[in-house]
N, C-alpha and C. Protein backbone atom coordinates (compact mmCIF):
# COMPACT_ATOMS: atom_id res chain seq x y z
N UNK A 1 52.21 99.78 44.76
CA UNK A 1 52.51 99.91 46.17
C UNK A 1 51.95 98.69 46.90
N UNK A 2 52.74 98.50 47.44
CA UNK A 2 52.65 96.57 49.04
C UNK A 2 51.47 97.19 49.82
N UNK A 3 50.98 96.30 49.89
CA UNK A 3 49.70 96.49 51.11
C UNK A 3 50.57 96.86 52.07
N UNK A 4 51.54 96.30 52.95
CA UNK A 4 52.29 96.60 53.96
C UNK A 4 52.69 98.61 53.34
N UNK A 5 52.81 98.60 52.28
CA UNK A 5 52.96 100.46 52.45
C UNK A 5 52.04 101.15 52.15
N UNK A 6 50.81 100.52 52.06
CA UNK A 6 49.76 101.70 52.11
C UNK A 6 49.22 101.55 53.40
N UNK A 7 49.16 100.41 54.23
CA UNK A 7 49.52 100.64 56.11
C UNK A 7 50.35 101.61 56.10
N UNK A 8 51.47 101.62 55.76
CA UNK A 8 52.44 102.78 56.74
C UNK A 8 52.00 104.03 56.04
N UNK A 9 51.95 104.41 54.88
CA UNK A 9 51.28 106.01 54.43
C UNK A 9 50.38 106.05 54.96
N UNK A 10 49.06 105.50 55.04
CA UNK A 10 47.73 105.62 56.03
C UNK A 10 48.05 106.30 57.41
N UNK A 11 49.13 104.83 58.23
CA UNK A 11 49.34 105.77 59.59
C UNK A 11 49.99 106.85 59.75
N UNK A 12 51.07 107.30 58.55
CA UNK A 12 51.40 108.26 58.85
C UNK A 12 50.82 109.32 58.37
N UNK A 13 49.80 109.27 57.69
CA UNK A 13 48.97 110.48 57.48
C UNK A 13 48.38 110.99 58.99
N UNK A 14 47.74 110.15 59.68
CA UNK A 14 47.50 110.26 61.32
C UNK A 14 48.48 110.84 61.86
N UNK A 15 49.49 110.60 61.52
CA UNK A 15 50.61 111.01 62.75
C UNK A 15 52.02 110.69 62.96
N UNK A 16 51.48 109.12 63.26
CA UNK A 16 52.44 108.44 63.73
C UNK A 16 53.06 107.50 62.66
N UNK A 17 54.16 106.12 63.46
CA UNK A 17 54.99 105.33 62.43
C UNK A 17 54.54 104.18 62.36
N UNK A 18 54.64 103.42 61.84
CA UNK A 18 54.05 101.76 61.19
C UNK A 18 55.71 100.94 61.10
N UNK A 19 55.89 100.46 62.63
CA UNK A 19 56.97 99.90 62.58
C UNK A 19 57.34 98.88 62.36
N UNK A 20 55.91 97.80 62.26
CA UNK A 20 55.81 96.36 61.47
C UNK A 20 55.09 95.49 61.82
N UNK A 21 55.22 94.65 61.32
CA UNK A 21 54.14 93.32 61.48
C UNK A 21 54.85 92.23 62.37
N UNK A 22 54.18 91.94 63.57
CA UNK A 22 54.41 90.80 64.36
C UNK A 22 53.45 90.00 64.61
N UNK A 23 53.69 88.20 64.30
CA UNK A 23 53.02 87.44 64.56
C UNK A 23 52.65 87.21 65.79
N UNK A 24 51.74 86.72 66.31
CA UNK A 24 51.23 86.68 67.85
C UNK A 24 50.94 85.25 67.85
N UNK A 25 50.16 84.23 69.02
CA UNK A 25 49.85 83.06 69.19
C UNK A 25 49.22 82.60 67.96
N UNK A 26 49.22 81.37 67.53
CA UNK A 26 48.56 80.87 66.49
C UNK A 26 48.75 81.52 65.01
N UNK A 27 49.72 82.39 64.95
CA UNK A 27 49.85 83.11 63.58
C UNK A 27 49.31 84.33 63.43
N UNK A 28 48.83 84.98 64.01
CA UNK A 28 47.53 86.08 64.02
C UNK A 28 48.85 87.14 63.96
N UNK A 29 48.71 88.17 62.51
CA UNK A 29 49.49 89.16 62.98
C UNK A 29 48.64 90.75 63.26
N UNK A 30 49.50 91.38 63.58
CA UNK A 30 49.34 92.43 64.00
C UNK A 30 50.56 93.74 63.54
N UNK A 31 49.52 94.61 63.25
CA UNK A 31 50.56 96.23 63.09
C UNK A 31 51.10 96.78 64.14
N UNK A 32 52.36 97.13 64.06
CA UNK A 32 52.66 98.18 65.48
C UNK A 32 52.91 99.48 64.99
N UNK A 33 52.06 99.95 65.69
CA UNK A 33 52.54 101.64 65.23
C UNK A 33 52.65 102.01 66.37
N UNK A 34 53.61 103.42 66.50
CA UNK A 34 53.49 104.71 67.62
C UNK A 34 53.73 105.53 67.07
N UNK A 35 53.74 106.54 68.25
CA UNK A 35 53.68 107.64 67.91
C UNK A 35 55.31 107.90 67.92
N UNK A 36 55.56 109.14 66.65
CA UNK A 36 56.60 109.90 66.82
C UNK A 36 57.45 109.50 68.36
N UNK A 37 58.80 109.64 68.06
CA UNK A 37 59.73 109.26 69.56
C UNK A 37 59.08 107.72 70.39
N UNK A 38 58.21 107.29 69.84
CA UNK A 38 57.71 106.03 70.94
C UNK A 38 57.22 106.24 72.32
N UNK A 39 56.36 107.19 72.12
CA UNK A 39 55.66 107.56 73.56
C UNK A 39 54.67 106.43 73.50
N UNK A 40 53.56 106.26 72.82
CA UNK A 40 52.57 105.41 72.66
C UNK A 40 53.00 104.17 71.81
N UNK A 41 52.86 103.17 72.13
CA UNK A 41 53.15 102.31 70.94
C UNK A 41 51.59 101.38 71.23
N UNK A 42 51.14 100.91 69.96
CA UNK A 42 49.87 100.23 70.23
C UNK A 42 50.08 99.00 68.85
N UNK A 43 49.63 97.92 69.02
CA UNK A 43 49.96 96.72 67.84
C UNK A 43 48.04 96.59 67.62
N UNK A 44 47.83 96.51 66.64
CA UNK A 44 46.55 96.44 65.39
C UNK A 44 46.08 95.46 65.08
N UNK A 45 45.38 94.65 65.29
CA UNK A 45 45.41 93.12 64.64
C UNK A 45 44.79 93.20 63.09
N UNK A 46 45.42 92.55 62.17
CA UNK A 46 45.18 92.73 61.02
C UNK A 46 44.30 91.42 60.74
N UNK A 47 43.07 91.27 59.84
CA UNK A 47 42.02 90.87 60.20
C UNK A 47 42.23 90.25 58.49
N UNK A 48 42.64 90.46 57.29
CA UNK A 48 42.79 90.03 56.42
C UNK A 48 42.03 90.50 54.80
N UNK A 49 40.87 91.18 55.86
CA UNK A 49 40.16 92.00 55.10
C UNK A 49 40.92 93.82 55.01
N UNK A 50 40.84 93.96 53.58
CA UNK A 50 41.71 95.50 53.37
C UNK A 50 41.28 96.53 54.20
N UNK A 51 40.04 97.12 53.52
CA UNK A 51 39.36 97.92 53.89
C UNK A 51 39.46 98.52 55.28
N UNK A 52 38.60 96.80 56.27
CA UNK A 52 38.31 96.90 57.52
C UNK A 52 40.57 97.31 58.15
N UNK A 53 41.16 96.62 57.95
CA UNK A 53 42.47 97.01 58.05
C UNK A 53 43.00 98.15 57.71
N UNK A 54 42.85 98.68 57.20
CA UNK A 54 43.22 100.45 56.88
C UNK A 54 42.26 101.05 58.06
N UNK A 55 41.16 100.72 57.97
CA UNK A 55 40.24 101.79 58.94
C UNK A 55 40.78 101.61 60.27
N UNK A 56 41.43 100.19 60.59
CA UNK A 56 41.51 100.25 61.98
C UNK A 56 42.87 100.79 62.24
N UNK A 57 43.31 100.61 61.63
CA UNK A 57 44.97 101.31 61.21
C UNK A 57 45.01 102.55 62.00
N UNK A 58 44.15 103.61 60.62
CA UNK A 58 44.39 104.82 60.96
C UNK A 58 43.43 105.42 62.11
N UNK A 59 42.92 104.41 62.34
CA UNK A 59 41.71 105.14 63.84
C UNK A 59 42.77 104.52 65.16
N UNK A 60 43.44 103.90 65.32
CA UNK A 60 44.37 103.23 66.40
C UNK A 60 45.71 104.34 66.50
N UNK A 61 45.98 105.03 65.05
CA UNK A 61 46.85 105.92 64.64
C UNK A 61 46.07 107.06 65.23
N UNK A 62 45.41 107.61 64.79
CA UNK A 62 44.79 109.34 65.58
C UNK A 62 44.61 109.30 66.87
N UNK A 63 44.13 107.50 67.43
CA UNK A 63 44.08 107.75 69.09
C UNK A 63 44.98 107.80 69.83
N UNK A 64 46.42 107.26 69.17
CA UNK A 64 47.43 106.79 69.81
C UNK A 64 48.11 108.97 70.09
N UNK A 65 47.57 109.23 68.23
CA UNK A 65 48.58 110.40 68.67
C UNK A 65 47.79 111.83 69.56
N UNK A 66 46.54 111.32 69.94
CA UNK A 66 45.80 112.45 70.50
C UNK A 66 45.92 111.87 72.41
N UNK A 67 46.39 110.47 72.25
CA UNK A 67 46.77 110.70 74.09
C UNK A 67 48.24 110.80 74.21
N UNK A 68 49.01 110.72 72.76
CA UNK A 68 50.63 111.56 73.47
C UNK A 68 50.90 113.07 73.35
N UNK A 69 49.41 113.61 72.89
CA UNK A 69 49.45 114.61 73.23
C UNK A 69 48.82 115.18 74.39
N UNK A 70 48.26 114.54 75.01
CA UNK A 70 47.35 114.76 76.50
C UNK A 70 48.83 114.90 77.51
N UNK A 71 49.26 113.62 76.74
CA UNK A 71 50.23 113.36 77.77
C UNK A 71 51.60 114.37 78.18
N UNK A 72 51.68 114.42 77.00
CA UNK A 72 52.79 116.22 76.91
C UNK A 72 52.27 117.36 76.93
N UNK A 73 50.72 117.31 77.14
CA UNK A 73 50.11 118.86 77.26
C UNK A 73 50.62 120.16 78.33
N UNK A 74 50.90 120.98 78.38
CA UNK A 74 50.98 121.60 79.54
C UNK A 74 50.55 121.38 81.12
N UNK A 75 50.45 121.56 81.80
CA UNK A 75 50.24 121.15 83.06
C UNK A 75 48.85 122.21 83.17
N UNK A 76 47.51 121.24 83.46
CA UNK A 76 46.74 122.22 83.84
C UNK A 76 46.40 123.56 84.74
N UNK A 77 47.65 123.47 85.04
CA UNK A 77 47.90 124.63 86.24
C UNK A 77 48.01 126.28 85.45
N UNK A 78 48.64 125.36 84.45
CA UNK A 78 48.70 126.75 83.35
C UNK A 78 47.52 127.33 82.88
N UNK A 79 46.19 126.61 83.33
CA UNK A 79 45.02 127.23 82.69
C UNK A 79 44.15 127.59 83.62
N UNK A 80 45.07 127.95 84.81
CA UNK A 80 44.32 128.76 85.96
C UNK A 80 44.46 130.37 85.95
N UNK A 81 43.86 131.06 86.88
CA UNK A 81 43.97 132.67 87.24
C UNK A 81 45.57 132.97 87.30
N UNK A 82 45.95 134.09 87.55
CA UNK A 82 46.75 134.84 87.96
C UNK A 82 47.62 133.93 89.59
N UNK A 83 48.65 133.55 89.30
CA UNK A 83 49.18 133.19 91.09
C UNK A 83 49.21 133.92 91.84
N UNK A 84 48.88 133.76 93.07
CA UNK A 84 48.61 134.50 94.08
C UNK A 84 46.94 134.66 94.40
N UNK A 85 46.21 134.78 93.83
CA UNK A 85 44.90 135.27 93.35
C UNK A 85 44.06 133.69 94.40
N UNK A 86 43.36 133.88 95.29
CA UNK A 86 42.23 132.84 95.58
C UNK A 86 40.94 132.97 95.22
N UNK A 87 40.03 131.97 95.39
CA UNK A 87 39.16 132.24 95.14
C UNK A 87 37.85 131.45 95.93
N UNK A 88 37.44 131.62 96.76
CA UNK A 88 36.37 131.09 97.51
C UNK A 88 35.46 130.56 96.98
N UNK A 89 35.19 129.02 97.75
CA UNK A 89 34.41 128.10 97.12
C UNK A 89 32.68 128.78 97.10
N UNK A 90 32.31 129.75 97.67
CA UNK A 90 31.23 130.31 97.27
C UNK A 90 31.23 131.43 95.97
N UNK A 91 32.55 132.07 96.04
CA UNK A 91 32.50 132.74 94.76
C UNK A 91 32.27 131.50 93.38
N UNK A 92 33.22 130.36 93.63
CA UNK A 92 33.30 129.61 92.53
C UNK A 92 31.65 128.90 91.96
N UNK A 93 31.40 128.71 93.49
CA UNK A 93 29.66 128.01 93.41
C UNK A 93 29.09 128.90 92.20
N UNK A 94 29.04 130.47 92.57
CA UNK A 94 28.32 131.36 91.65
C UNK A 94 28.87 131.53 90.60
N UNK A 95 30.25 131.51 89.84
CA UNK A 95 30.18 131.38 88.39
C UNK A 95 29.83 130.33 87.83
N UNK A 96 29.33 129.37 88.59
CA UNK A 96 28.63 128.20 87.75
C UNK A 96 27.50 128.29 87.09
């Protein structure tokens, strides 16, 4: 197996896709991964060393897919009381 596909099995163990390698100024490349559908997309700079390159891989991979899930979370509204229901800023003081 290509170094280039044990990048993409790595990120997609995280989550997301490993859509390729793009050179940047001076030659310097970089991974692009996102997440599933392309909500997040984030590029990796690949450093030449393996190791340190897998780790940053799949840690750029779990962050990418834990803020497109913030981002599609329910609406915090959903994790309020009953509608209709108030509640006074002195009641609230005291369940603190």
């Amino acid at each position: 197996m290509s170094n280039i596909e044990q990048l993409e099995v790595a990120v997609i163990a995280a989550g997301a896709e490993a859509k390729g390698i793009r050179r940047g100024p001076g030659g310097a490349e970089r991974l692009v991964i996102n997440t599933r559908g392309g909500l997040v997309t984030k590029e990796v700079p690949l450093t030449g060393e393996w190791d340190k390159d897998i780790e940053n891989a799949t840690s750029a991979a779990t962050q990418i897919v834990a803020h497109a899930k913030i981002l599609t979370a329910e609406p915090a509204t959903k994790l309020s009381g009953p509608a209709g229901t108030k509640t006074s800023a002195a009641t609230a003081r005291g369940r603190a």
